[in-house]
Structures are given as structure tokens and as C-alpha cells.
C-alpha atoms as a PDB file:
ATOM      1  CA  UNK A   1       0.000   0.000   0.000  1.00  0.00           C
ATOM      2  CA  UNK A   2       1.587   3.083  -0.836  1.00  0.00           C
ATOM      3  CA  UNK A   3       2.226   6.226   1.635  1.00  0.00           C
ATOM      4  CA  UNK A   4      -0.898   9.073   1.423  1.00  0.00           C
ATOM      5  CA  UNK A   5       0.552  11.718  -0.340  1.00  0.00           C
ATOM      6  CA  UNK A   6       0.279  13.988   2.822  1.00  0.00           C
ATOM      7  CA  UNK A   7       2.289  11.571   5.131  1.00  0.00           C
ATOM      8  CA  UNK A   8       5.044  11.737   1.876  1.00  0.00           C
ATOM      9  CA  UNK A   9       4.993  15.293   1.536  1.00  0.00           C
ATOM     10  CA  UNK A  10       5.829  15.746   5.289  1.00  0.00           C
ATOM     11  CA  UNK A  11       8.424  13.234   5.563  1.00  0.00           C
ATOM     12  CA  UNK A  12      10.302  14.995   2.617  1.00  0.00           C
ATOM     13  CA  UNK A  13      10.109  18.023   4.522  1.00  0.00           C
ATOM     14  CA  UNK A  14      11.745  16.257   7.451  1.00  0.00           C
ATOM     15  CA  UNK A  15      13.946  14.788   6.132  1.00  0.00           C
ATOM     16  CA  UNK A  16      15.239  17.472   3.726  1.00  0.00           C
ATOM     17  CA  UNK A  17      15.522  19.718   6.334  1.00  0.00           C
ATOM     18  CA  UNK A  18      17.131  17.157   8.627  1.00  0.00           C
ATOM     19  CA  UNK A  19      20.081  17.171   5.030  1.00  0.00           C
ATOM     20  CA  UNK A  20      20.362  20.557   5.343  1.00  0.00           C
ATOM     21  CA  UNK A  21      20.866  21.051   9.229  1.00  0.00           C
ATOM     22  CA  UNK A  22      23.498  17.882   9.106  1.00  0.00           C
ATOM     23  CA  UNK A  23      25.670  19.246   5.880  1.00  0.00           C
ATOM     24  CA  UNK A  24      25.172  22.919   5.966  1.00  0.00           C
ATOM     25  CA  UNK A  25      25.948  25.007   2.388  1.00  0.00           C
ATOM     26  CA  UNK A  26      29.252  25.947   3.861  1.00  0.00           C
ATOM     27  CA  UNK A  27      30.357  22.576   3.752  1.00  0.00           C
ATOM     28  CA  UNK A  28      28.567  21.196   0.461  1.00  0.00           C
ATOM     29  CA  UNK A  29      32.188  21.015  -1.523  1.00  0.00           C
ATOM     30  CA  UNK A  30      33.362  18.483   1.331  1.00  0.00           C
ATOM     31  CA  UNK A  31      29.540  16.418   2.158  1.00  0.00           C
ATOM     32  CA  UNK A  32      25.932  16.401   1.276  1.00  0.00           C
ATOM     33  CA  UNK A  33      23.206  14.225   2.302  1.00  0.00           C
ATOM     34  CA  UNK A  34      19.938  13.470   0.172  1.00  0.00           C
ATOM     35  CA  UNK A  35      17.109  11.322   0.086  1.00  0.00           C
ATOM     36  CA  UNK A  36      16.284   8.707  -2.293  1.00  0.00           C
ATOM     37  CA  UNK A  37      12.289   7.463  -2.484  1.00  0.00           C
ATOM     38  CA  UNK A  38      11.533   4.339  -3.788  1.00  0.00           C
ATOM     39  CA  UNK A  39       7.603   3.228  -2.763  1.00  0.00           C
ATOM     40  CA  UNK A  40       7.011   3.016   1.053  1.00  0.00           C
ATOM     41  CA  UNK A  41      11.086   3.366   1.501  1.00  0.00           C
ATOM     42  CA  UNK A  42      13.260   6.350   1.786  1.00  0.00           C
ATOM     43  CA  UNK A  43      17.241   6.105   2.090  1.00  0.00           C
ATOM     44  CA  UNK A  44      19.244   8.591   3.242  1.00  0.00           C
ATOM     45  CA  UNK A  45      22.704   8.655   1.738  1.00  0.00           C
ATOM     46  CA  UNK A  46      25.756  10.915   2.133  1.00  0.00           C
ATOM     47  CA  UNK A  47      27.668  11.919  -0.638  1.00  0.00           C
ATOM     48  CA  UNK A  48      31.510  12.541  -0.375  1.00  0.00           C
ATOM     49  CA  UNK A  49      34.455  13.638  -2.518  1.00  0.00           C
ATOM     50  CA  UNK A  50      36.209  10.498  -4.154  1.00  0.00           C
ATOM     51  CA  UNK A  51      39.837  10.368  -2.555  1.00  0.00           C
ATOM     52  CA  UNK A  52      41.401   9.731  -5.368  1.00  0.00           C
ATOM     53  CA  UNK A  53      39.546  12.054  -8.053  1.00  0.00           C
ATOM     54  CA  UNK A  54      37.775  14.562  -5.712  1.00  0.00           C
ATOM     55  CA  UNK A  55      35.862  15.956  -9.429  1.00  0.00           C
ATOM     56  CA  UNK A  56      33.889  12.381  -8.583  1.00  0.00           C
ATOM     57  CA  UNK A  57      31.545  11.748  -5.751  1.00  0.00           C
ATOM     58  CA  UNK A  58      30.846   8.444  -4.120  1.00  0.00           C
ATOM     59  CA  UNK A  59      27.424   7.573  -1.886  1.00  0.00           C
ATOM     60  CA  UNK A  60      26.854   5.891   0.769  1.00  0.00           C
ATOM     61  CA  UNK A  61      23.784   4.863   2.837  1.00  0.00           C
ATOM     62  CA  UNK A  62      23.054   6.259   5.963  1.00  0.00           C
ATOM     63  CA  UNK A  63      19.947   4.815   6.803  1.00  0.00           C
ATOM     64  CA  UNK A  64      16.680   3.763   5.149  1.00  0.00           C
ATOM     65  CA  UNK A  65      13.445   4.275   6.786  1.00  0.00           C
ATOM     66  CA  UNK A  66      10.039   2.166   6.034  1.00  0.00           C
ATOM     67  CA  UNK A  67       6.153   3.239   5.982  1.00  0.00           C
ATOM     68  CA  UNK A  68       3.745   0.978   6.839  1.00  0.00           C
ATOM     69  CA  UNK A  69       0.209   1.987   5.796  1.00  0.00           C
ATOM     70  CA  UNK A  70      -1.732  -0.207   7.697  1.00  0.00           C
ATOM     71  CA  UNK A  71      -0.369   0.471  11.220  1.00  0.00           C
ATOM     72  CA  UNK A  72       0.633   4.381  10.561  1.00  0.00           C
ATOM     73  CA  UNK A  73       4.303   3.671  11.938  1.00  0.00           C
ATOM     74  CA  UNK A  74       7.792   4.086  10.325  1.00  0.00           C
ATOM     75  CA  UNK A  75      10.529   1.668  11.179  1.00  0.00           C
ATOM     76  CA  UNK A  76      13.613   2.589  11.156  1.00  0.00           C
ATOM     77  CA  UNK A  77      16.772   0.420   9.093  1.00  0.00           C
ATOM     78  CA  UNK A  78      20.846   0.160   9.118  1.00  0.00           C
ATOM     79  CA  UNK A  79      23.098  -1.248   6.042  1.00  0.00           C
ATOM     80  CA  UNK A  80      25.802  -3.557   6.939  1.00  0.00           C
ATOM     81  CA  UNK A  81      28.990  -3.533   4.288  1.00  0.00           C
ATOM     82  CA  UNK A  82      27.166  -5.878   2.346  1.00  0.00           C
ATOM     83  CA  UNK A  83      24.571  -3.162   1.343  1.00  0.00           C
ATOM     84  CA  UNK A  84      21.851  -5.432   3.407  1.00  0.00           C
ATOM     85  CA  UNK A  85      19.129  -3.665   5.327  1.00  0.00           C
ATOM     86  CA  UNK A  86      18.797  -4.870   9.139  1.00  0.00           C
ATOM     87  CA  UNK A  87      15.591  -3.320  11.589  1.00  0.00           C
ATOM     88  CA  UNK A  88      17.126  -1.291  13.824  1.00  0.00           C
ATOM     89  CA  UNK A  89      16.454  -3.082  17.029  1.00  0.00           C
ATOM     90  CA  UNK A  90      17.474  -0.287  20.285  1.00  0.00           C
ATOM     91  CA  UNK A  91      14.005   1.859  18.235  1.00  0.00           C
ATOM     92  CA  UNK A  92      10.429   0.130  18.148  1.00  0.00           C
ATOM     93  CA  UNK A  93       8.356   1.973  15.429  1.00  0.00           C
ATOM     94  CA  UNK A  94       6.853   4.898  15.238  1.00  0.00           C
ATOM     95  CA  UNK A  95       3.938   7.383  13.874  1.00  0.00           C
ATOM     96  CA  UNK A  96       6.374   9.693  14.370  1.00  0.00           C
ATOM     97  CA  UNK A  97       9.263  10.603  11.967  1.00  0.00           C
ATOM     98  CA  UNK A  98      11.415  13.149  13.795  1.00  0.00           C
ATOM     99  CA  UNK A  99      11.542  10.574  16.897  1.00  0.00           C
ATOM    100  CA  UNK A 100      13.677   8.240  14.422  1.00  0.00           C
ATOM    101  CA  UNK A 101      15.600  11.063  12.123  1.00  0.00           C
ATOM    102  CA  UNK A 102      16.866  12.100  16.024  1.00  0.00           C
ATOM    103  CA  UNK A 103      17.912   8.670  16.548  1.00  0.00           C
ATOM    104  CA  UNK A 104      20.022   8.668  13.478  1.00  0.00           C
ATOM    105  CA  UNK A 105      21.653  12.347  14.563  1.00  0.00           C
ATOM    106  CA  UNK A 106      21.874  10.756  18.052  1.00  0.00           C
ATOM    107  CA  UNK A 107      23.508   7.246  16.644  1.00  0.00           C
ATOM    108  CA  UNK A 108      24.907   6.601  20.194  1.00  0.00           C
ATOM    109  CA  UNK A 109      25.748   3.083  18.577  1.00  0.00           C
ATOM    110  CA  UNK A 110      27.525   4.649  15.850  1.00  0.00           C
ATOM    111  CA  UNK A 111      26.069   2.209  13.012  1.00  0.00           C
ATOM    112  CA  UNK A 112      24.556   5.328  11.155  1.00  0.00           C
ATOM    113  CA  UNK A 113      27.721   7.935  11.403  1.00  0.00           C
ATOM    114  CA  UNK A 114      30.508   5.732  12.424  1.00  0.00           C
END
């Protein structure tokens, strides 16, 4: 079931604002964060410099977070190296976006930021 257009349009807000707070313009030539939709999933991924060839960018996932229509709750997901998607366990679900965007600024684990 897909997300109500509403619910979607809010999260982007969130969540682009959230981009914008974590990689500030004044540091957009060293890091920048975006979202990437794709049905009831959104991933956030950072976007850095290539070491070797800094005119190239690489991305990396951050986090990915998961609407479920029927119960109204967002869960919230980590990538292991593998690029596989594990529920993040220490944070139940929730109707409530921001409560899981400020677990991944919090990341007192360190599986979101390193």
C-alpha cells in the first residue's frame, strides 16, 4: 500500500531539512546528504568527494526508513557492508518521523555515522 501523499509530503520536509541542518551550504564542496524514495522506503545517503579524483563523488547509505500503511508507523533500518538492510532493534516503530531522524543524529551506537 503506498504512503498518502500527505504523510510523503511531510516526511520529505523532514527529512530534507534534517540534510540541510546535518551538511550545511558551507560545507557542500566536502559532504551532502539526500534522500532517495523508492515506494514506502526512503534512504538517506551521504555523498563525499572520491579520494582519489575529488571531481567524482561516491554515496553511501546512511539509513533507510520504512512506511507501513496499515499500522501508521515508520521503522527505522541500518546497512551492513554488504549493502543489506537490518531493523534497527534499540528503536520500536513509530507514527512519528522526527523521533527516528533524532535517533540517526543521536547514533549513540555509531552504526549510522561511524
Amino acid at each position: 500500500m503506498p504512503i498518502p501523499p500527505g504523510i510523503k509530503s511531510q516526511a520529505d520536509r523532514e527529512l530534507t531539512a534534517f540534510c540541510a541542518a546535518k551538511a550545511p551550504a558551507h560545507l557542500q564542496s566536502k559532504i551532502r546528504l539526500s534522500v532517495k524514495w523508492v515506494g514506502i522506503k526512503v534512504t538517506l545517503i551521504e555523498h563525499r568527494p572520491f579520494f582519489l579524483d575529488p571531481a567524482k563523488w561516491t554515496e553511501s547509505p546512511v539509513a533507510q526508513l520504512r512506511f507501513d500503511a496499515a499500522s501508521g508507523q515508520w521503522s527505522l533500518y541500518c546497512c551492513d557492508r554488504n549493502h543489506r538492510w537490518h531493523s534497527f532493534e534499540p528503536m520500536p516503530s513509530s507514527p512519528q518521523l522526527h523521533k527516528l531522524i533524532a535517533e540517526i543524529n543521536r547514533d549513540q551506537t555509531g552504526i549510522f555515522w561511524g
